[in-house]
N, C-alpha and C. Protein backbone atom coordinates (compact mmCIF):
# COMPACT_ATOMS: atom_id res chain seq x y z
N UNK A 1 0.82 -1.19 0.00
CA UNK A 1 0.00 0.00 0.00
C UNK A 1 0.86 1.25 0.00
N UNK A 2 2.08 1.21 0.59
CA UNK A 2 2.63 2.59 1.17
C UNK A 2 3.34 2.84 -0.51
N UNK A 3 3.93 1.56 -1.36
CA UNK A 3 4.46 1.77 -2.54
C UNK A 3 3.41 2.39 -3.55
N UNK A 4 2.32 2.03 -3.40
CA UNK A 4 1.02 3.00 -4.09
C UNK A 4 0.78 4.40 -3.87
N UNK A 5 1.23 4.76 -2.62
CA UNK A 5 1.33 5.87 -2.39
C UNK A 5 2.46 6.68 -2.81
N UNK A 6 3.69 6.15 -3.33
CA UNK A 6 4.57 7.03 -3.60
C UNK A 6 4.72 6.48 -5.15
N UNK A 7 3.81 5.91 -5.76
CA UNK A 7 3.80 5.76 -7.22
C UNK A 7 3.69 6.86 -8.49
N UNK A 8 4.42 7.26 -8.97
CA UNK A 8 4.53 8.37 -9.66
C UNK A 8 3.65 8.41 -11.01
N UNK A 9 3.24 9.62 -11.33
CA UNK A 9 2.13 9.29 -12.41
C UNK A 9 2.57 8.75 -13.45
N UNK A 10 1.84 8.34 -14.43
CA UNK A 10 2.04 7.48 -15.58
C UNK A 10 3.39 8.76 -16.62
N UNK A 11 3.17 9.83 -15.66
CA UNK A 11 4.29 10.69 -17.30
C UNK A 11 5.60 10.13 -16.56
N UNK A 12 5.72 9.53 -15.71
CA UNK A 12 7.30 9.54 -14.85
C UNK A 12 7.72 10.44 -13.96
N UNK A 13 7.25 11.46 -13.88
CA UNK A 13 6.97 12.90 -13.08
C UNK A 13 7.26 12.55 -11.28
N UNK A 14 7.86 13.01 -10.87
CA UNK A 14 7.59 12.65 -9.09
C UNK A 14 7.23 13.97 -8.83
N UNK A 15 7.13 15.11 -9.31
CA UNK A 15 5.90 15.88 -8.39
C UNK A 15 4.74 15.75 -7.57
N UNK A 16 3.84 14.44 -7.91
CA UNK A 16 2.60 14.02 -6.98
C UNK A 16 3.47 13.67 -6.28
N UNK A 17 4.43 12.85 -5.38
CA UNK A 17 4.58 12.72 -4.60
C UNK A 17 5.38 13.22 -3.53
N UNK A 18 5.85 14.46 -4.45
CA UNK A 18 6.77 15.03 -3.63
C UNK A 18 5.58 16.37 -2.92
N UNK A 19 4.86 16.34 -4.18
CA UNK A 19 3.27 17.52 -3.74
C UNK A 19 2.38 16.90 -2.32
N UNK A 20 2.47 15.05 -1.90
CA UNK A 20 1.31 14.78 -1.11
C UNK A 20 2.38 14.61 -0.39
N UNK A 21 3.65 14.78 0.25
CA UNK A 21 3.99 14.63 1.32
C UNK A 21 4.31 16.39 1.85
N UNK A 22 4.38 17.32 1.26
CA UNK A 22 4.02 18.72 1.59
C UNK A 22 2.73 18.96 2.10
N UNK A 23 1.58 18.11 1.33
CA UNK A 23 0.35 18.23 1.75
C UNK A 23 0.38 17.74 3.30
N UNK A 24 0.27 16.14 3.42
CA UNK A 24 0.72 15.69 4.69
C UNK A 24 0.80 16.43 5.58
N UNK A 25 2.38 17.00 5.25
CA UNK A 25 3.22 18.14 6.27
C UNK A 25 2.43 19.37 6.45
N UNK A 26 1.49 19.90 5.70
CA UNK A 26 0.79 21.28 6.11
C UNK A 26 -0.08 20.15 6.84
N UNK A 27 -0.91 19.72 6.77
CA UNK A 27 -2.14 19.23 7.79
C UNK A 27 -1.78 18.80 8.75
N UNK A 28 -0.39 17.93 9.08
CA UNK A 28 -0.19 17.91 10.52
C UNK A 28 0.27 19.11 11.25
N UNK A 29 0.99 20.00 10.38
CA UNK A 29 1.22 21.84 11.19
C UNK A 29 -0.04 22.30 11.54
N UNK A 30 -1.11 21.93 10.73
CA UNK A 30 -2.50 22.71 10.93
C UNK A 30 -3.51 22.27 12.22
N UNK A 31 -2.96 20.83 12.46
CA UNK A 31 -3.59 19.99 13.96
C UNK A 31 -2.75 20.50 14.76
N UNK A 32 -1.70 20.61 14.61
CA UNK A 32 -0.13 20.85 15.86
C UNK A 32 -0.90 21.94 16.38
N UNK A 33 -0.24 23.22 15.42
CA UNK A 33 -0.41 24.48 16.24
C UNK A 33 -1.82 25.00 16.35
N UNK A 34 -2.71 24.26 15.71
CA UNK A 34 -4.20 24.49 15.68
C UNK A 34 -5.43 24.00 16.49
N UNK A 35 -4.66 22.84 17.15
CA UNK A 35 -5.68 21.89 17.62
C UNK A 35 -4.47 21.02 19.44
N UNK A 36 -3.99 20.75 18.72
CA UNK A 36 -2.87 20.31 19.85
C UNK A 36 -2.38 21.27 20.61
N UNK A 37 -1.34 21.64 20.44
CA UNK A 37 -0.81 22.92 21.34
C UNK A 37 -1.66 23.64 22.02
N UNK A 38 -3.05 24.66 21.69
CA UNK A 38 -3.94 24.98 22.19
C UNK A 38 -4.19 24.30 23.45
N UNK A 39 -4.36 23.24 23.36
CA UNK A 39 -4.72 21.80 24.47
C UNK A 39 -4.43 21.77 25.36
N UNK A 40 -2.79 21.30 24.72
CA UNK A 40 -1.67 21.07 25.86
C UNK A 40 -1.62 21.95 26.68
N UNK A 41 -1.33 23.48 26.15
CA UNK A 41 -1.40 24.60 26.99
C UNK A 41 -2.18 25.06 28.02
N UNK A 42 -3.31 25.03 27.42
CA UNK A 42 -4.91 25.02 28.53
C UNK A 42 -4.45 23.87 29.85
N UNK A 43 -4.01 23.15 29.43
CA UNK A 43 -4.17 21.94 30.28
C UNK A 43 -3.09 22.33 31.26
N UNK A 44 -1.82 22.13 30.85
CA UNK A 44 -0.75 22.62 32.04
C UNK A 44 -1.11 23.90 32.40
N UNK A 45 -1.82 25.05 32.04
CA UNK A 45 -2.29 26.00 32.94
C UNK A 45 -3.26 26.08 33.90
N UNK A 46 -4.19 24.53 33.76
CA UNK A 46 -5.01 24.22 34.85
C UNK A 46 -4.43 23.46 35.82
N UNK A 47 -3.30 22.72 35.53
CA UNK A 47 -2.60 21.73 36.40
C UNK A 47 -1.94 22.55 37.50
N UNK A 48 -1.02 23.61 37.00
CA UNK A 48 -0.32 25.04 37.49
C UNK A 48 -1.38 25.62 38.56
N UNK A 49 -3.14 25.72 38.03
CA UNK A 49 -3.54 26.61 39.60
C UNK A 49 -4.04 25.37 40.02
N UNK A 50 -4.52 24.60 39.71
CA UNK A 50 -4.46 23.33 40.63
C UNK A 50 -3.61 23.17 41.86
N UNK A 51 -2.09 23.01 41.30
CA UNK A 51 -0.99 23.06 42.24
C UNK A 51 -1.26 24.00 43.10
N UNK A 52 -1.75 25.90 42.76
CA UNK A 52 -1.11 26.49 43.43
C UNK A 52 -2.98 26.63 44.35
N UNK A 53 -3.79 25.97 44.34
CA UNK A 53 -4.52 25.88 45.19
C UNK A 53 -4.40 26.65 47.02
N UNK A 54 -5.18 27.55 47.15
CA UNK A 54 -5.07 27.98 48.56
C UNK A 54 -6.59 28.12 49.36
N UNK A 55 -6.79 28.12 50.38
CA UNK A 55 -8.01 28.36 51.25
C UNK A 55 -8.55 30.02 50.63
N UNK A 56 -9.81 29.94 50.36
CA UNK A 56 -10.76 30.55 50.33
C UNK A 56 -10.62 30.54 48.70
N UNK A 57 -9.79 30.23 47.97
CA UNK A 57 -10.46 30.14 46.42
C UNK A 57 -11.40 29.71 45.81
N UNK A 58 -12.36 29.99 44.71
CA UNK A 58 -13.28 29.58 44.05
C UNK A 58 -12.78 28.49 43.28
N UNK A 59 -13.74 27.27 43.07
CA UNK A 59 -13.65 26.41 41.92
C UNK A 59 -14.33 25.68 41.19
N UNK A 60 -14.14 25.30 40.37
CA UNK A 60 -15.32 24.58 39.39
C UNK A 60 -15.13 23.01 39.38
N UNK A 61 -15.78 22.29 39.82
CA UNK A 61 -15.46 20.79 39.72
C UNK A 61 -15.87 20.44 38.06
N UNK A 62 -15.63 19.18 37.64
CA UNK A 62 -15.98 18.83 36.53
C UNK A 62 -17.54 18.40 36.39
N UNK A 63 -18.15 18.34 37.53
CA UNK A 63 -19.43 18.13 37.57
C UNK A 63 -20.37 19.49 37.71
N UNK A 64 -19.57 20.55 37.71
CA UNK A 64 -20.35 21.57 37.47
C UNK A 64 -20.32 22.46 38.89
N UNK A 65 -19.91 21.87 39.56
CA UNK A 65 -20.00 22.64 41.15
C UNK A 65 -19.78 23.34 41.35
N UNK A 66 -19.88 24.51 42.06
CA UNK A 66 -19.09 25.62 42.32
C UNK A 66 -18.80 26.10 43.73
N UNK A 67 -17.59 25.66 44.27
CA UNK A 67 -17.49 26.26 45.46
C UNK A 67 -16.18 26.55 45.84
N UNK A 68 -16.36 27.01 46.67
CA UNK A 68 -15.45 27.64 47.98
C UNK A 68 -14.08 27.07 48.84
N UNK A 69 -12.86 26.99 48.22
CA UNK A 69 -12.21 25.96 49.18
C UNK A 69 -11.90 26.01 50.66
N UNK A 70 -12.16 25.34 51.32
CA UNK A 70 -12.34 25.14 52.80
C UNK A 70 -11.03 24.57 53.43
N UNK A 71 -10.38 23.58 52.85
CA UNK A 71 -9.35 22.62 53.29
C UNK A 71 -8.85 22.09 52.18
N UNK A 72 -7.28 21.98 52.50
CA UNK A 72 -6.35 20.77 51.43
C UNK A 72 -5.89 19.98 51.56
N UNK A 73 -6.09 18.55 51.39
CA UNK A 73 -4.59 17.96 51.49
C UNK A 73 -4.45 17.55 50.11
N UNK A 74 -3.72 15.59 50.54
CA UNK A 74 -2.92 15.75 50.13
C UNK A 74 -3.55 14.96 48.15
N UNK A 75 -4.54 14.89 48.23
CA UNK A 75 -5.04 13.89 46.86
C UNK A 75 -6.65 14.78 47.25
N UNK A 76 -7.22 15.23 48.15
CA UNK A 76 -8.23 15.95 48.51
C UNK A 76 -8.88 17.42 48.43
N UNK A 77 -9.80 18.01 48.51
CA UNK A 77 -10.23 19.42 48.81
C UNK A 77 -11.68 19.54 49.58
N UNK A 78 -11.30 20.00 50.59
CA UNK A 78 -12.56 20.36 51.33
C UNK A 78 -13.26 21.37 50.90
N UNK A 79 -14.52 21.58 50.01
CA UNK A 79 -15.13 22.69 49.71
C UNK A 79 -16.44 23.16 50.17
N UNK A 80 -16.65 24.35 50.69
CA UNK A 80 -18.00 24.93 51.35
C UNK A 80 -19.00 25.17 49.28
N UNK A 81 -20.03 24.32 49.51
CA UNK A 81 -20.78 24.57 48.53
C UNK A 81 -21.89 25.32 48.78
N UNK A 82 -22.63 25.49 49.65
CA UNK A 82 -23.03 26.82 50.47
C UNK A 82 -23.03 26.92 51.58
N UNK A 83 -23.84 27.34 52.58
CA UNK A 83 -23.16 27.88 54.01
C UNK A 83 -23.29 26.65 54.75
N UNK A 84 -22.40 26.48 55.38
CA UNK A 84 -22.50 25.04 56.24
C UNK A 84 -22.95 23.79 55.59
N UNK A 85 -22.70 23.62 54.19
CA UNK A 85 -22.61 22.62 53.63
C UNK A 85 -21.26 22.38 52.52
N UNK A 86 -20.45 21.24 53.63
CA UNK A 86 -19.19 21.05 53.01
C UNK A 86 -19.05 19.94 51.91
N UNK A 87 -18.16 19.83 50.68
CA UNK A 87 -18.19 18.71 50.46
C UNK A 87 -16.83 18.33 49.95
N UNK A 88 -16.09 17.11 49.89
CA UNK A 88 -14.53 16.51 49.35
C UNK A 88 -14.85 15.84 48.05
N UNK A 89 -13.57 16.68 47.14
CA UNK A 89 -13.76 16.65 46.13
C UNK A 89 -12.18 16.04 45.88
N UNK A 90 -11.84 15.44 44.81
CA UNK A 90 -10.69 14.85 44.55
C UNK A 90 -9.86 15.96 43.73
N UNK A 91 -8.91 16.38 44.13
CA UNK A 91 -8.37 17.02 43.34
C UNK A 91 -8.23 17.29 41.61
N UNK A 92 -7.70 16.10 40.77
CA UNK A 92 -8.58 15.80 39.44
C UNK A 92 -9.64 16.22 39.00
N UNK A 93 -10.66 16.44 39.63
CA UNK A 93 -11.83 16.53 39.17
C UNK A 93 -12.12 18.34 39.15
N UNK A 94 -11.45 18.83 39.73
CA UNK A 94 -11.50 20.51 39.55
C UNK A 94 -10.72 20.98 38.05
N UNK A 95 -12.08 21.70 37.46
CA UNK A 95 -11.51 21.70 36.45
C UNK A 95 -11.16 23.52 35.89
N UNK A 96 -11.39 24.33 36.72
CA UNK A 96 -10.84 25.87 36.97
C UNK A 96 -10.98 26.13 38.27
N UNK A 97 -9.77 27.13 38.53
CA UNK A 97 -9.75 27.89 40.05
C UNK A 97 -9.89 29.41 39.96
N UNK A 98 -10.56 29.86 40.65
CA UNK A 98 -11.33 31.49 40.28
C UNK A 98 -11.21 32.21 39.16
N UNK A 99 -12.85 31.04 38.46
CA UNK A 99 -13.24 31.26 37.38
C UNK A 99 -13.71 32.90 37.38
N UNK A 100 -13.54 33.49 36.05
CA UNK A 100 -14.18 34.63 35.60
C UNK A 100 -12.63 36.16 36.24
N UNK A 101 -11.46 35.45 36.86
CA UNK A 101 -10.22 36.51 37.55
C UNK A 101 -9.61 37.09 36.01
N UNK A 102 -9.26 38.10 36.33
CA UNK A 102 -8.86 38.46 35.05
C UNK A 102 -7.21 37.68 35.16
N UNK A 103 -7.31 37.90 33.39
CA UNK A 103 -5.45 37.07 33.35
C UNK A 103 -4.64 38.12 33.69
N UNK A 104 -3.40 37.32 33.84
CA UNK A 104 -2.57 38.38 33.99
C UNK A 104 -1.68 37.93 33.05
């Protein structure tokens, strides 16, 4: 199959194949910096306030929750979801920390 792919047209010409591996090469640049990277980035910048987690921050669980952090350890988060109702949330599962702060 892969020799079909680099089969040159009937004039003898290797331009098609030197043309579909440029092609190739633009569409994986176009997922990289278009679709991937975006990702990655988002992602280690949630991991980053994850880490830097402190008492009284806002957060968003992946289930939609929104509360208040109360306590940390060490795989855990104690969060006030409203007044005198606490609940432990796994760290993982927070998926922003004071949503809506401006960037810096």
């Amino acid at each position: 199959m892969f020799q079909d792919f680099l089969m040159t047209p009937p004039g003898g010409g290797s331009e098609g194949a030197i043309l579909n591996f440029v092609f190739l090469g633009a569409l994986f640049f176009v997922f990289y910096f278009f679709i991937i990277r975006p990702q990655s980035k988002k992602q280690k910048e949630i991991q980053n306030k994850i880490a830097a987690i402190k008492k009284g921050d806002k957060i968003v669980t992946s289930g939609g929750i929104i509360a208040i952090v109360h306590s940390i350890e060490e795989e855990t988060i104690l969060a006030e979801v409203d007044s005198g109702v606490k609940v432990r949330f796994l760290k993982h599962s927070v998926t922003d920390v004071n949503p809506g702060a401006a960037k810096a």
